[in-house]
PDB file of N, CA and C in Angstrom:
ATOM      1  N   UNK A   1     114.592 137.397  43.276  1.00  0.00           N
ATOM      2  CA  UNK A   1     115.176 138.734  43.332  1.00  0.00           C
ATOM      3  C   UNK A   1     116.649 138.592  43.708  1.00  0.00           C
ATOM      4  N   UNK A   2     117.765 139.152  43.141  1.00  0.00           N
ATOM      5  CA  UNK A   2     118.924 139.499  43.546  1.00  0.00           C
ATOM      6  C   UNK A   2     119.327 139.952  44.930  1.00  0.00           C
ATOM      7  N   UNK A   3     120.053 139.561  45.916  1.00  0.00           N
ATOM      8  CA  UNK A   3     120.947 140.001  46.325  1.00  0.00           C
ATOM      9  C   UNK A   3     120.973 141.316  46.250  1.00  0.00           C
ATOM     10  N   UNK A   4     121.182 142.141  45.130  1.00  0.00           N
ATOM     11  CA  UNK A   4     121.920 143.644  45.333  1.00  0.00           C
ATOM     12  C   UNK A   4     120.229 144.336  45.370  1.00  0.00           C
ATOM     13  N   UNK A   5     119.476 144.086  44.869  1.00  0.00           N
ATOM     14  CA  UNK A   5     118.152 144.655  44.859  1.00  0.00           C
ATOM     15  C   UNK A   5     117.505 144.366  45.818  1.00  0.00           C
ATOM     16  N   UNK A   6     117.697 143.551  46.744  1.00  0.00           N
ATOM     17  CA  UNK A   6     117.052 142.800  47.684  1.00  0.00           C
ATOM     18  C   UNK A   6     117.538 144.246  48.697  1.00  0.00           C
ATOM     19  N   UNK A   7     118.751 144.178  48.881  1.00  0.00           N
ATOM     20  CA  UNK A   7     119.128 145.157  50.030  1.00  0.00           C
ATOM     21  C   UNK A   7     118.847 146.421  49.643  1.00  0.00           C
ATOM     22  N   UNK A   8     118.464 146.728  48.181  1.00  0.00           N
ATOM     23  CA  UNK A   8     118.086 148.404  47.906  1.00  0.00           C
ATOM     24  C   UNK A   8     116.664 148.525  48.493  1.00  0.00           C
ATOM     25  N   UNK A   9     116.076 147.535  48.125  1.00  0.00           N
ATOM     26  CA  UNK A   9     114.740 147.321  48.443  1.00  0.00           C
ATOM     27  C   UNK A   9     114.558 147.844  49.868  1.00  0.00           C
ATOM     28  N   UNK A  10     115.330 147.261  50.871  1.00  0.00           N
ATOM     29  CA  UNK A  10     115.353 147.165  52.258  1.00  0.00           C
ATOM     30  C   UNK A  10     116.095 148.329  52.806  1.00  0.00           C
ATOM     31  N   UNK A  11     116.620 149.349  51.926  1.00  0.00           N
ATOM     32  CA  UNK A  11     117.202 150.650  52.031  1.00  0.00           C
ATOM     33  C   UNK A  11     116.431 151.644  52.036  1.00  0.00           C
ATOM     34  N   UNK A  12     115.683 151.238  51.144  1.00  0.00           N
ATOM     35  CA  UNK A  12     114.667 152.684  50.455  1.00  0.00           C
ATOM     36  C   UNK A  12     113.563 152.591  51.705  1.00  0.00           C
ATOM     37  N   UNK A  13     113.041 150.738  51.794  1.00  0.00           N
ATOM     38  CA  UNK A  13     112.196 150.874  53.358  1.00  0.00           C
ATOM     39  C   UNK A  13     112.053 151.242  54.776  1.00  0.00           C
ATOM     40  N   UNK A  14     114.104 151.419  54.782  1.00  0.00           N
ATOM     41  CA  UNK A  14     114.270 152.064  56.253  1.00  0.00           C
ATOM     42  C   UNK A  14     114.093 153.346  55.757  1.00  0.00           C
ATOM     43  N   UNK A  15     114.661 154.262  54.951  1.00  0.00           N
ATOM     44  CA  UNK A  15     114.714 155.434  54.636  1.00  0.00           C
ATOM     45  C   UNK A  15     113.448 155.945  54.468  1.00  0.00           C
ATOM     46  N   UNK A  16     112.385 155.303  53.648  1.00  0.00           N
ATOM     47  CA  UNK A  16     110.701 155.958  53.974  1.00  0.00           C
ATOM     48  C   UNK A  16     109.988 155.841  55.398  1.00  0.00           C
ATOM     49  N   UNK A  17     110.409 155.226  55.958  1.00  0.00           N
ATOM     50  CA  UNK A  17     110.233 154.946  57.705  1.00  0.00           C
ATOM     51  C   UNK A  17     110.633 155.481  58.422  1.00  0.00           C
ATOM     52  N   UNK A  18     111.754 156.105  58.125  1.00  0.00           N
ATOM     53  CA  UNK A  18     112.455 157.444  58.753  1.00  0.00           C
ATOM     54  C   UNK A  18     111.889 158.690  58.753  1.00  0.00           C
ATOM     55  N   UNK A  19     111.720 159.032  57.546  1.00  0.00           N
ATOM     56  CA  UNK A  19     111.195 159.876  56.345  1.00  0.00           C
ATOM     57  C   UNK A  19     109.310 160.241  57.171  1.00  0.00           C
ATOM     58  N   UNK A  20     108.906 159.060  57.016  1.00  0.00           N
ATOM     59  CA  UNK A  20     107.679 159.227  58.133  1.00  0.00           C
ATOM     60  C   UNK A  20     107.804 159.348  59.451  1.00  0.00           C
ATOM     61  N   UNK A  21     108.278 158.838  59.826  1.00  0.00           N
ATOM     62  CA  UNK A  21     108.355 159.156  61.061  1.00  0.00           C
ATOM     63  C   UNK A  21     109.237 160.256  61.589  1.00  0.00           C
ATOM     64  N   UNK A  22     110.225 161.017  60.828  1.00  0.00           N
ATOM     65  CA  UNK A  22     110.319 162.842  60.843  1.00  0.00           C
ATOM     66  C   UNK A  22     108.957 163.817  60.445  1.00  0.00           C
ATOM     67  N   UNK A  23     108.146 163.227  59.842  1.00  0.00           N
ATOM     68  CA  UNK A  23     106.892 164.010  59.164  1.00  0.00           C
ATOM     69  C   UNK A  23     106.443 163.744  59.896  1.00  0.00           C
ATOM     70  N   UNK A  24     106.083 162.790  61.189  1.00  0.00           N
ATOM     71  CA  UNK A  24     105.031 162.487  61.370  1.00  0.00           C
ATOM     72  C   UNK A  24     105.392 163.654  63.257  1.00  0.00           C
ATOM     73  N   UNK A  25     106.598 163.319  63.601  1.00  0.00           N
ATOM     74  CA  UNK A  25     106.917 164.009  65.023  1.00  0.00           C
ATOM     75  C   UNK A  25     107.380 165.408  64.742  1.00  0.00           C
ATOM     76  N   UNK A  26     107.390 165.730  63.706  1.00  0.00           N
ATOM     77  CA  UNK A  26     106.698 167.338  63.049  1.00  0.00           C
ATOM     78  C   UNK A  26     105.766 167.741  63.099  1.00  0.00           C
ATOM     79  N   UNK A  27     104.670 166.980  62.709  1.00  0.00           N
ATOM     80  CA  UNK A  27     103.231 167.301  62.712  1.00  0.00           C
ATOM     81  C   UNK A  27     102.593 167.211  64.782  1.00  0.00           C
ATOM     82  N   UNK A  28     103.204 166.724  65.015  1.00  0.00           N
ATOM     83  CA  UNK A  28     103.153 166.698  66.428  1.00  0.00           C
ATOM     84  C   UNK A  28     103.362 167.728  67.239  1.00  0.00           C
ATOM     85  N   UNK A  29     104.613 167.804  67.197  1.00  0.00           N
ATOM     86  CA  UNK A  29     105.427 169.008  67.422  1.00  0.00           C
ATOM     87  C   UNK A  29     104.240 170.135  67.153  1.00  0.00           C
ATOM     88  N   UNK A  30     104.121 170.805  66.051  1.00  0.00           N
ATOM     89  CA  UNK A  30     103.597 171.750  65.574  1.00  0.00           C
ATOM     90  C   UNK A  30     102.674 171.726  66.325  1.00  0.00           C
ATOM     91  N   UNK A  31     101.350 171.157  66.333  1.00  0.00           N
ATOM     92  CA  UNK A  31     100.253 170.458  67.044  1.00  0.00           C
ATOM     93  C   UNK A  31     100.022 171.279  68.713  1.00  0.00           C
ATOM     94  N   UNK A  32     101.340 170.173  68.993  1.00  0.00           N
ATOM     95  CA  UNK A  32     101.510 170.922  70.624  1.00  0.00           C
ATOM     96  C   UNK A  32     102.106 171.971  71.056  1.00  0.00           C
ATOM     97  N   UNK A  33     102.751 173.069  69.674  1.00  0.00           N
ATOM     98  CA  UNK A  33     103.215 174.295  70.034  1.00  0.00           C
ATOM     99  C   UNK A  33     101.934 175.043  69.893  1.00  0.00           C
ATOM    100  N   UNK A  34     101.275 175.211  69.151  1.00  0.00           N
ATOM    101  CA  UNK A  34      99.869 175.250  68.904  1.00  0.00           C
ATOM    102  C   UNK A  34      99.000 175.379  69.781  1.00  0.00           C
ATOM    103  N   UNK A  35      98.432 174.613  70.403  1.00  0.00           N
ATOM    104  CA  UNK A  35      97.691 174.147  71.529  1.00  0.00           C
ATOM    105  C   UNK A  35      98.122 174.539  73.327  1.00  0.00           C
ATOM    106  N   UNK A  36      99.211 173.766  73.299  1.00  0.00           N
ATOM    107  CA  UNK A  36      99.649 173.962  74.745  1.00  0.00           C
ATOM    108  C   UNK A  36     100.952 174.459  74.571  1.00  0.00           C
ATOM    109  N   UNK A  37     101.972 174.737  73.695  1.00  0.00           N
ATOM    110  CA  UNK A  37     102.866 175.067  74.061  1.00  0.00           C
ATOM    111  C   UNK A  37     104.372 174.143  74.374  1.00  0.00           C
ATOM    112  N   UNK A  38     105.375 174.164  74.400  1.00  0.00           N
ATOM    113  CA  UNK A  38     106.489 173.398  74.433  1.00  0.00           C
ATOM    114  C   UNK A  38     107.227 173.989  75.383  1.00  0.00           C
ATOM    115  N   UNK A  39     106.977 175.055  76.177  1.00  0.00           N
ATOM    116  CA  UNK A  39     108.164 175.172  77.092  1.00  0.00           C
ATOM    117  C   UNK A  39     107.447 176.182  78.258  1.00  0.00           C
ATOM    118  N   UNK A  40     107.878 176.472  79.462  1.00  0.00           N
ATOM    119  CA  UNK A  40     107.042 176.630  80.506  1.00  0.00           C
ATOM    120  C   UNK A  40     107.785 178.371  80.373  1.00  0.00           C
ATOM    121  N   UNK A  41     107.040 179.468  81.199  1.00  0.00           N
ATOM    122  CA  UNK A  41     107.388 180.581  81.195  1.00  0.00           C
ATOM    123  C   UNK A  41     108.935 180.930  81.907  1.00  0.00           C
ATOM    124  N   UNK A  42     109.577 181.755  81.352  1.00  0.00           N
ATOM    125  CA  UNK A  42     110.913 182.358  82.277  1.00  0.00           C
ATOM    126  C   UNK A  42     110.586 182.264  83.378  1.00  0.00           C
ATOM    127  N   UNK A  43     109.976 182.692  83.882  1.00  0.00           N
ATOM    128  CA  UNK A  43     109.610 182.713  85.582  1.00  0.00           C
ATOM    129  C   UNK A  43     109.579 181.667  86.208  1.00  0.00           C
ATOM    130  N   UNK A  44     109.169 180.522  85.638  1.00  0.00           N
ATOM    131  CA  UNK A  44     108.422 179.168  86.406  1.00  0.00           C
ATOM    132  C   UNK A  44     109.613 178.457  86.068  1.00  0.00           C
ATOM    133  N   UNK A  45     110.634 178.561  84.786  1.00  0.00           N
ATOM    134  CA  UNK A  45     111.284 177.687  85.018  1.00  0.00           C
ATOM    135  C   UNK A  45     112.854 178.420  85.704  1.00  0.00           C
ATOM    136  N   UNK A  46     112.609 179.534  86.149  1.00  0.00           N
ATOM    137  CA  UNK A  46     113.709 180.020  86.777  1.00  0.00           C
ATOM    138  C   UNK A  46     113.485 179.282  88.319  1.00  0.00           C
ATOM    139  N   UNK A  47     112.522 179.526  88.949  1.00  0.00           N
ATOM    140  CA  UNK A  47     111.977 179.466  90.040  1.00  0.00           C
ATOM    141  C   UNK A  47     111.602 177.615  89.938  1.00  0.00           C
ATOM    142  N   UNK A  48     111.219 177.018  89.037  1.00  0.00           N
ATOM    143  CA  UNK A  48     111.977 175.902  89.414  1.00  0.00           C
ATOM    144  C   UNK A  48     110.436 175.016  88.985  1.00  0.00           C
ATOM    145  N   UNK A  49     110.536 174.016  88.269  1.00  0.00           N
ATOM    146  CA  UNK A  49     109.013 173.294  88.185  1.00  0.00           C
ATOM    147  C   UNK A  49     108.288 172.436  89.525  1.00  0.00           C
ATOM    148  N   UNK A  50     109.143 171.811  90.489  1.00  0.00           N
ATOM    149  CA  UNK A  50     108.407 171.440  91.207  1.00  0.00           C
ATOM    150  C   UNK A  50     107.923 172.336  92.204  1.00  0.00           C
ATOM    151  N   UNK A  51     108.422 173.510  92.326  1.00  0.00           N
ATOM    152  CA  UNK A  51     107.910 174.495  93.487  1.00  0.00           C
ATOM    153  C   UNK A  51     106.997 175.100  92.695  1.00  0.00           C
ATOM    154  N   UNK A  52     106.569 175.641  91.332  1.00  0.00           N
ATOM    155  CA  UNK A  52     105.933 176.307  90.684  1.00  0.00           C
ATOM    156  C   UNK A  52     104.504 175.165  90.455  1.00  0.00           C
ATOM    157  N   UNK A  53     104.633 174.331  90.077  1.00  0.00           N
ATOM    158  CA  UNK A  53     103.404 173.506  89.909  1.00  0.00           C
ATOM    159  C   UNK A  53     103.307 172.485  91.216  1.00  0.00           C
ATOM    160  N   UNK A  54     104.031 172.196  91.607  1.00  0.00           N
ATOM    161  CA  UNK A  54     103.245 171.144  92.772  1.00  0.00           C
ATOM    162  C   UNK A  54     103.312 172.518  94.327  1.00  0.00           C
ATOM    163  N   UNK A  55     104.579 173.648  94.826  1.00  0.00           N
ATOM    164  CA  UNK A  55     104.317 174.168  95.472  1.00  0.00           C
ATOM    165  C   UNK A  55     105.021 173.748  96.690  1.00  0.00           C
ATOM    166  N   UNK A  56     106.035 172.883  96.271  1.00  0.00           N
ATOM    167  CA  UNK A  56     107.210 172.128  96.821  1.00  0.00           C
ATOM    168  C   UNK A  56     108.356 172.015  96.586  1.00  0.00           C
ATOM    169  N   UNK A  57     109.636 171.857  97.385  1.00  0.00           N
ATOM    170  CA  UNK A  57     110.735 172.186  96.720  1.00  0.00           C
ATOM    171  C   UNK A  57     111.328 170.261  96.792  1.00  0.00           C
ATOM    172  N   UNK A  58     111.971 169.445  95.648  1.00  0.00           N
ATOM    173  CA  UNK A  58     112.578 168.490  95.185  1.00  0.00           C
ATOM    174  C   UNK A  58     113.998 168.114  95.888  1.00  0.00           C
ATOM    175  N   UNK A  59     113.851 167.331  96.313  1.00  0.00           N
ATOM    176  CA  UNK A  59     115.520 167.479  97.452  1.00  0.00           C
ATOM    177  C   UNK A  59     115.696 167.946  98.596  1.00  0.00           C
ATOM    178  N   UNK A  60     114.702 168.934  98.883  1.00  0.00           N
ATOM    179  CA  UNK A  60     114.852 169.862 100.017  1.00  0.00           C
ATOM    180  C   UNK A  60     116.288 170.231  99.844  1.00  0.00           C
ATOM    181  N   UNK A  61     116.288 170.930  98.967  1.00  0.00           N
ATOM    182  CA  UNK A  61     117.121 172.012  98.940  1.00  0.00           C
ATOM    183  C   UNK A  61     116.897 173.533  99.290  1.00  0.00           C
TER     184      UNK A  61
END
């Protein structure tokens, strides 16, 4: 095999690997908006995640 085909070859393989693996952390994504969700309520994340789920404040601040 050539040289110049050799590296198209090895172009098109990163680019379908990419290509999957955007399809694939899409299908994920979707999945867990779905199911559980991607982001915590206004409230909880105003008020802060470690005081809202553990019931403690981080730093003692």
């Amino acid at each position: 095999m050539d040289p110049i085909r050799q590296v198209g070859a090895r172009i098109l393989g990163v680019a379908a690997a990419g290509l999957w693996r955007a399809i694939g952390t899409y299908l994920i994504l979707r999945l867990a908006r779905a199911t559980v969700g991607l982001r915590v309520s206004e409230d909880r994340e105003r008020e802060g995640r470690d005081l809202s789920r553990h019931g403690e404040r981080a730093y003692n601040q």
